[in-house]
Protein backbone atom coordinates (compact mmCIF):
# COMPACT_ATOMS: atom_id res chain seq x y z
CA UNK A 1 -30.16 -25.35 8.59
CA UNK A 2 -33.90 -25.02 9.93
CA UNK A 3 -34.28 -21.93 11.76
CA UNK A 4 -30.61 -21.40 12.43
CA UNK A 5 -29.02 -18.83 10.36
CA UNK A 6 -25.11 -18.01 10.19
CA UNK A 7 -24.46 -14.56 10.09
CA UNK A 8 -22.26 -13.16 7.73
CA UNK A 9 -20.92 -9.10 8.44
CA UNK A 10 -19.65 -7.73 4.90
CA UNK A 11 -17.39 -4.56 5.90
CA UNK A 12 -16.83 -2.30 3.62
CA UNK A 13 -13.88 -1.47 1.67
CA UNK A 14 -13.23 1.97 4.03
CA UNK A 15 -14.18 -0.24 7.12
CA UNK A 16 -11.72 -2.51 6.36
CA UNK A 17 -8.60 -0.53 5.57
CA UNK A 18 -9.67 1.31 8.95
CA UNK A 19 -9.24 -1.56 10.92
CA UNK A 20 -5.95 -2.22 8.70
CA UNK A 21 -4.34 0.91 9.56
CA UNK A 22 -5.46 1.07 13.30
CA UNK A 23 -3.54 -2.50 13.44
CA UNK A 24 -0.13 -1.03 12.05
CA UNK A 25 1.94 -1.43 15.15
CA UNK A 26 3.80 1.54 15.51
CA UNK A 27 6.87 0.00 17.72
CA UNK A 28 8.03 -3.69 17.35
CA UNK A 29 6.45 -6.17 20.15
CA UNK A 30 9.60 -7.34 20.51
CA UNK A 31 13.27 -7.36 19.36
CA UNK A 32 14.43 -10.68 17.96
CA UNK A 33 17.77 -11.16 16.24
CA UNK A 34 16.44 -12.79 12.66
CA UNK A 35 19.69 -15.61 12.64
CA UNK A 36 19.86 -17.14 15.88
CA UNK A 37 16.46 -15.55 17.56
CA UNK A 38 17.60 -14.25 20.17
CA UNK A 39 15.50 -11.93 22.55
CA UNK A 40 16.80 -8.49 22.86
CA UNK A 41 15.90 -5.37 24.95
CA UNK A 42 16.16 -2.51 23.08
CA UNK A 43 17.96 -1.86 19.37
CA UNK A 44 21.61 -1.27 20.96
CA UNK A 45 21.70 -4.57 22.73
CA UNK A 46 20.61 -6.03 18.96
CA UNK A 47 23.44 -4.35 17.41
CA UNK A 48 26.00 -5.55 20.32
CA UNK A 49 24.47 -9.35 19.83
CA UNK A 50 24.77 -8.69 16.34
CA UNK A 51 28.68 -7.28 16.70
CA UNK A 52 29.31 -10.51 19.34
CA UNK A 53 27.22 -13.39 17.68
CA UNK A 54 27.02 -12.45 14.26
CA UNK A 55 30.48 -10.34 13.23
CA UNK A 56 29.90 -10.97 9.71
CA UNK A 57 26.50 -10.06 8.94
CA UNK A 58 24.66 -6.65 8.63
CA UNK A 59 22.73 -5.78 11.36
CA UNK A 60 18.77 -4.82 11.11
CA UNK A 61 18.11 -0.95 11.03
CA UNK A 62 15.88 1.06 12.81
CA UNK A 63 14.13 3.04 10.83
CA UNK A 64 10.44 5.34 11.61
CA UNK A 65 7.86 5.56 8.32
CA UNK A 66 5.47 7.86 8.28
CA UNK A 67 2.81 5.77 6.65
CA UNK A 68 -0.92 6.71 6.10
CA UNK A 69 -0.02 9.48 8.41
CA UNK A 70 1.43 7.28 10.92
CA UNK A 71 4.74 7.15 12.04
CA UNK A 72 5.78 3.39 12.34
CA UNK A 73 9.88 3.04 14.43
CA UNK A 74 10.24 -0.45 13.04
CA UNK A 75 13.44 -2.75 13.30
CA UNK A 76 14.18 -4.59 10.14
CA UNK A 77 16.69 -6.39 8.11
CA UNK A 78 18.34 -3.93 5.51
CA UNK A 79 18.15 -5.66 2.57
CA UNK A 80 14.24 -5.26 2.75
CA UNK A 81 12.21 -3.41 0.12
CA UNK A 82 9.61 -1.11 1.09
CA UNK A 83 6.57 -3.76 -0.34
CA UNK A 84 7.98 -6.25 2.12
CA UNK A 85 8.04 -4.26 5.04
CA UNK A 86 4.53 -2.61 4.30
CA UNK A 87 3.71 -6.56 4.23
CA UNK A 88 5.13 -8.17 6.75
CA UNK A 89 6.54 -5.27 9.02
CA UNK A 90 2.88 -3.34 9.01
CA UNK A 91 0.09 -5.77 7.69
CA UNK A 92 -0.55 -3.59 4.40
CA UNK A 93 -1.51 -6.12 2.03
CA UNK A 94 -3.17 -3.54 -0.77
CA UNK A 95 0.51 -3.08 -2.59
CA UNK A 96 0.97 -6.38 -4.48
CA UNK A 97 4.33 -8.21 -5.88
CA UNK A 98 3.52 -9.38 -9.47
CA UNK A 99 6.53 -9.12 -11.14
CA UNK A 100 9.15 -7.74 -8.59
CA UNK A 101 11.15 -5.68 -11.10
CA UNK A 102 8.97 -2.62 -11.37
CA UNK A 103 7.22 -3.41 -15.02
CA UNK A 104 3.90 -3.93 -13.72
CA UNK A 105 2.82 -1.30 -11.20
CA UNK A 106 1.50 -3.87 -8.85
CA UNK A 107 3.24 -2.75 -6.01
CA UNK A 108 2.47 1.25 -6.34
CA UNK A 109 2.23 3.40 -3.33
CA UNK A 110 2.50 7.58 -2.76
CA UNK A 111 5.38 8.88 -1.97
CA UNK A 112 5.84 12.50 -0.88
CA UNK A 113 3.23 13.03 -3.36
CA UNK A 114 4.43 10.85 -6.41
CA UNK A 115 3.67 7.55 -7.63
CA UNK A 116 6.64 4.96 -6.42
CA UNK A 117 7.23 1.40 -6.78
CA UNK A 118 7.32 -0.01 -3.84
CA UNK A 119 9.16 -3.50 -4.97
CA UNK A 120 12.16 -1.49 -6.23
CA UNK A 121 12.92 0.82 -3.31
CA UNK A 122 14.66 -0.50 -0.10
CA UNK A 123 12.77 0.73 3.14
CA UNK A 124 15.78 1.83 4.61
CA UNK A 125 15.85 4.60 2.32
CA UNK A 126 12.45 6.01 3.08
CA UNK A 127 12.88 7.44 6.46
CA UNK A 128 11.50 11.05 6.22
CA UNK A 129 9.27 9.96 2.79
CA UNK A 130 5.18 10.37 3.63
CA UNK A 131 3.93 7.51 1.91
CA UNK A 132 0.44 6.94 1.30
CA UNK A 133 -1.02 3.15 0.41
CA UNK A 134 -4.14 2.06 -0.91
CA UNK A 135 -5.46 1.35 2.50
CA UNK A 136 -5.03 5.09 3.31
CA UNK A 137 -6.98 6.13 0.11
CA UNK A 138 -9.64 3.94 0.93
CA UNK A 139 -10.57 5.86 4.23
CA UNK A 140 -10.77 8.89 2.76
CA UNK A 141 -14.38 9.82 1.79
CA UNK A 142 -13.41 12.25 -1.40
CA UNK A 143 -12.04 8.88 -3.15
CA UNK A 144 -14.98 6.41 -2.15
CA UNK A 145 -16.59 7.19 -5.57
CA UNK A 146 -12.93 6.58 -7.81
CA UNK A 147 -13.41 3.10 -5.96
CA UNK A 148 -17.50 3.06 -6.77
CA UNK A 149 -16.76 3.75 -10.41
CA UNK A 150 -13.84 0.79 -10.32
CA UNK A 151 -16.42 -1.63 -8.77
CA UNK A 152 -18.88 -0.38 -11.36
CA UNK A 153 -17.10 -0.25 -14.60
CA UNK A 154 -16.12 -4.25 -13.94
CA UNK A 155 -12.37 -2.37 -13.93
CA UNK A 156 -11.30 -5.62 -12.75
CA UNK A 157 -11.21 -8.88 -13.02
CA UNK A 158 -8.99 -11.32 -10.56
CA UNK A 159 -8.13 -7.76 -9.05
CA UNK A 160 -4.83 -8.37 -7.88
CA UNK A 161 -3.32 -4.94 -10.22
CA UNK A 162 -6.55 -3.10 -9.28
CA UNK A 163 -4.98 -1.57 -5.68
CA UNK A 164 -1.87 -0.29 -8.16
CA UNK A 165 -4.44 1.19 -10.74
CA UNK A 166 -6.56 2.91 -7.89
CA UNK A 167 -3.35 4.41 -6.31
CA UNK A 168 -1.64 5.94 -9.52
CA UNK A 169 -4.87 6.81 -10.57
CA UNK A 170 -5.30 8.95 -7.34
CA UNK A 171 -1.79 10.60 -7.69
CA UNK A 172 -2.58 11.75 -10.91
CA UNK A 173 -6.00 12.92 -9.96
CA UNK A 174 -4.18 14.51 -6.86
CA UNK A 175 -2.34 17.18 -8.92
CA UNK A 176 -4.71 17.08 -12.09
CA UNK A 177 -8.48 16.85 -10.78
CA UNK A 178 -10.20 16.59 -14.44
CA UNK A 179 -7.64 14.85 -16.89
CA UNK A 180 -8.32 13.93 -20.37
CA UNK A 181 -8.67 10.42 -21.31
CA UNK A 182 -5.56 10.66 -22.89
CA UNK A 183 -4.03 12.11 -19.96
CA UNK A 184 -5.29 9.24 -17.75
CA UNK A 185 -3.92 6.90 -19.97
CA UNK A 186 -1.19 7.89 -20.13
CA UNK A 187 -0.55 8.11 -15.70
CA UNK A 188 -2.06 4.27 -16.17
CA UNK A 189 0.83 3.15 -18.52
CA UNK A 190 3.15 1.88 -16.28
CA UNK A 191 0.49 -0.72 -14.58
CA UNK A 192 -0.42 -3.81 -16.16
CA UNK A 193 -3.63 -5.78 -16.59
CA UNK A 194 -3.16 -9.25 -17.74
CA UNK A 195 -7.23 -9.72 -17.50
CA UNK A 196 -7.28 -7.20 -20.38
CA UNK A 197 -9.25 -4.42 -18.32
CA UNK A 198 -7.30 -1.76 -19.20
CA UNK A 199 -9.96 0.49 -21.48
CA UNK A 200 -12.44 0.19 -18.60
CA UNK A 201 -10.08 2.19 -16.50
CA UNK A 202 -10.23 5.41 -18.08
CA UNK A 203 -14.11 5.30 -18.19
CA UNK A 204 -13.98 4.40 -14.27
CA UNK A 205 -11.65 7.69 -13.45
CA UNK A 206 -13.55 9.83 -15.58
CA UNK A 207 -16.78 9.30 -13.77
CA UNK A 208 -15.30 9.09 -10.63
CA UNK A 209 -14.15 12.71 -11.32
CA UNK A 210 -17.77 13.74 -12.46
CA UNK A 211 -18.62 12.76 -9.10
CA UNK A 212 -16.52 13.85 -7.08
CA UNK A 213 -17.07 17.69 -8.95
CA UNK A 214 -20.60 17.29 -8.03
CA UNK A 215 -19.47 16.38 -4.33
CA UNK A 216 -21.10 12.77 -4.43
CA UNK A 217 -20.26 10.35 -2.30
CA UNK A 218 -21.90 7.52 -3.72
């Protein structure tokens, strides 16, 4: 390349869910019926089209989700689970589908201050829930070092269960800030690492909390 060099920015993980979050549109762009895509106004002229055009189908809901602290109205299809609309609906990527039947803990989020399965729960159902993703944990200087000590501990491997780990591991740190190993364990049993990580984890959260008792935020 001679002289010419191509620039390559790395953000970091916090920089990144930022940017996430601040993308999360908090009103559709526009209102589309999903069958026949047709433009609509506002939600009432969906549900007439929908009562005209489409008498034999359930009409999308309109539903507002407080998530990351941000209240999202949205306009979905019922039948949607919240994973899918995080995904698709909001751009939150960090809650994965592995197995979509809740075995593997993939798809974990926060809600109201409890771990949740995000795959098994239909959206619809969450109006009023605050729920808390690991794009909102990652802008949140106390955790930086839980996601050092991940990075550190090679807690990971092909990394796709590692947003699920980080998450339940913060709810459990949330209302127990210096667990036993046992104790950690035992919040980590319902996610699943095929790479065979899974003893690294522990080790990971209990430095993490060293670290965070000392107020680092390496």
């Amino acid at each position: 390349m001679g002289n010419n060099q191509v620039g390559i920015t790395l953000k970091s993980a916090s920089e990144q869910a930022a940017a996430t979050i601040a993308a999360m549109p908090v009103r559709p762009k526009t209102i589309r019926c999903p069958i026949c895509q047709q433009l609509c106004l506002t939600y009432a002229d969906l549900a007439e089209h929908y009562a005209s055009e489409h008498p034999d189908s359930v009409a999308p809901t309109a539903v507002t989700l407080n998530v990351n602290g941000i209240n999202c109205n949205l306009i979905f299809e019922p039948h949607l689970t919240l994973k899918q609309v995080l995904q698709y609906h909001l751009g939150l990527i960090g809650a994965k589908e592995m197995c979509d039947r809740g075995a593997c803990g993939s798809c974990t989020v926060i809600m109201d201050g409890k771990p949740a399965l995000s795959c098994n729960i239909l959206a619809s159902e969450c109006e009023g829930k605050i729920i808390e993703t690991v794009e909102g944990i990652a802008v949140i200087p106390k955790w930086k070092p839980l996601i050092d000590e991940y990075c550190k501990w090679d807690a990971m491997q092909c990394g796709y269960c590692t947003p699920g780990f980080l998450v339940a591991a913060k709810a459990l740190l949330d209302r127990n800030p210096n667990p036993t190993e046992y104790e950690i364990n035992d919040a980590l049993s319902g996610n699943i690492c095929i790479c065979g990580t899974q003893p690294r984890h522990s080790q990971a959260i209990l430095e993490a909390v060293k670290l965070m008792a000392e107020g680092s935020d390496i």
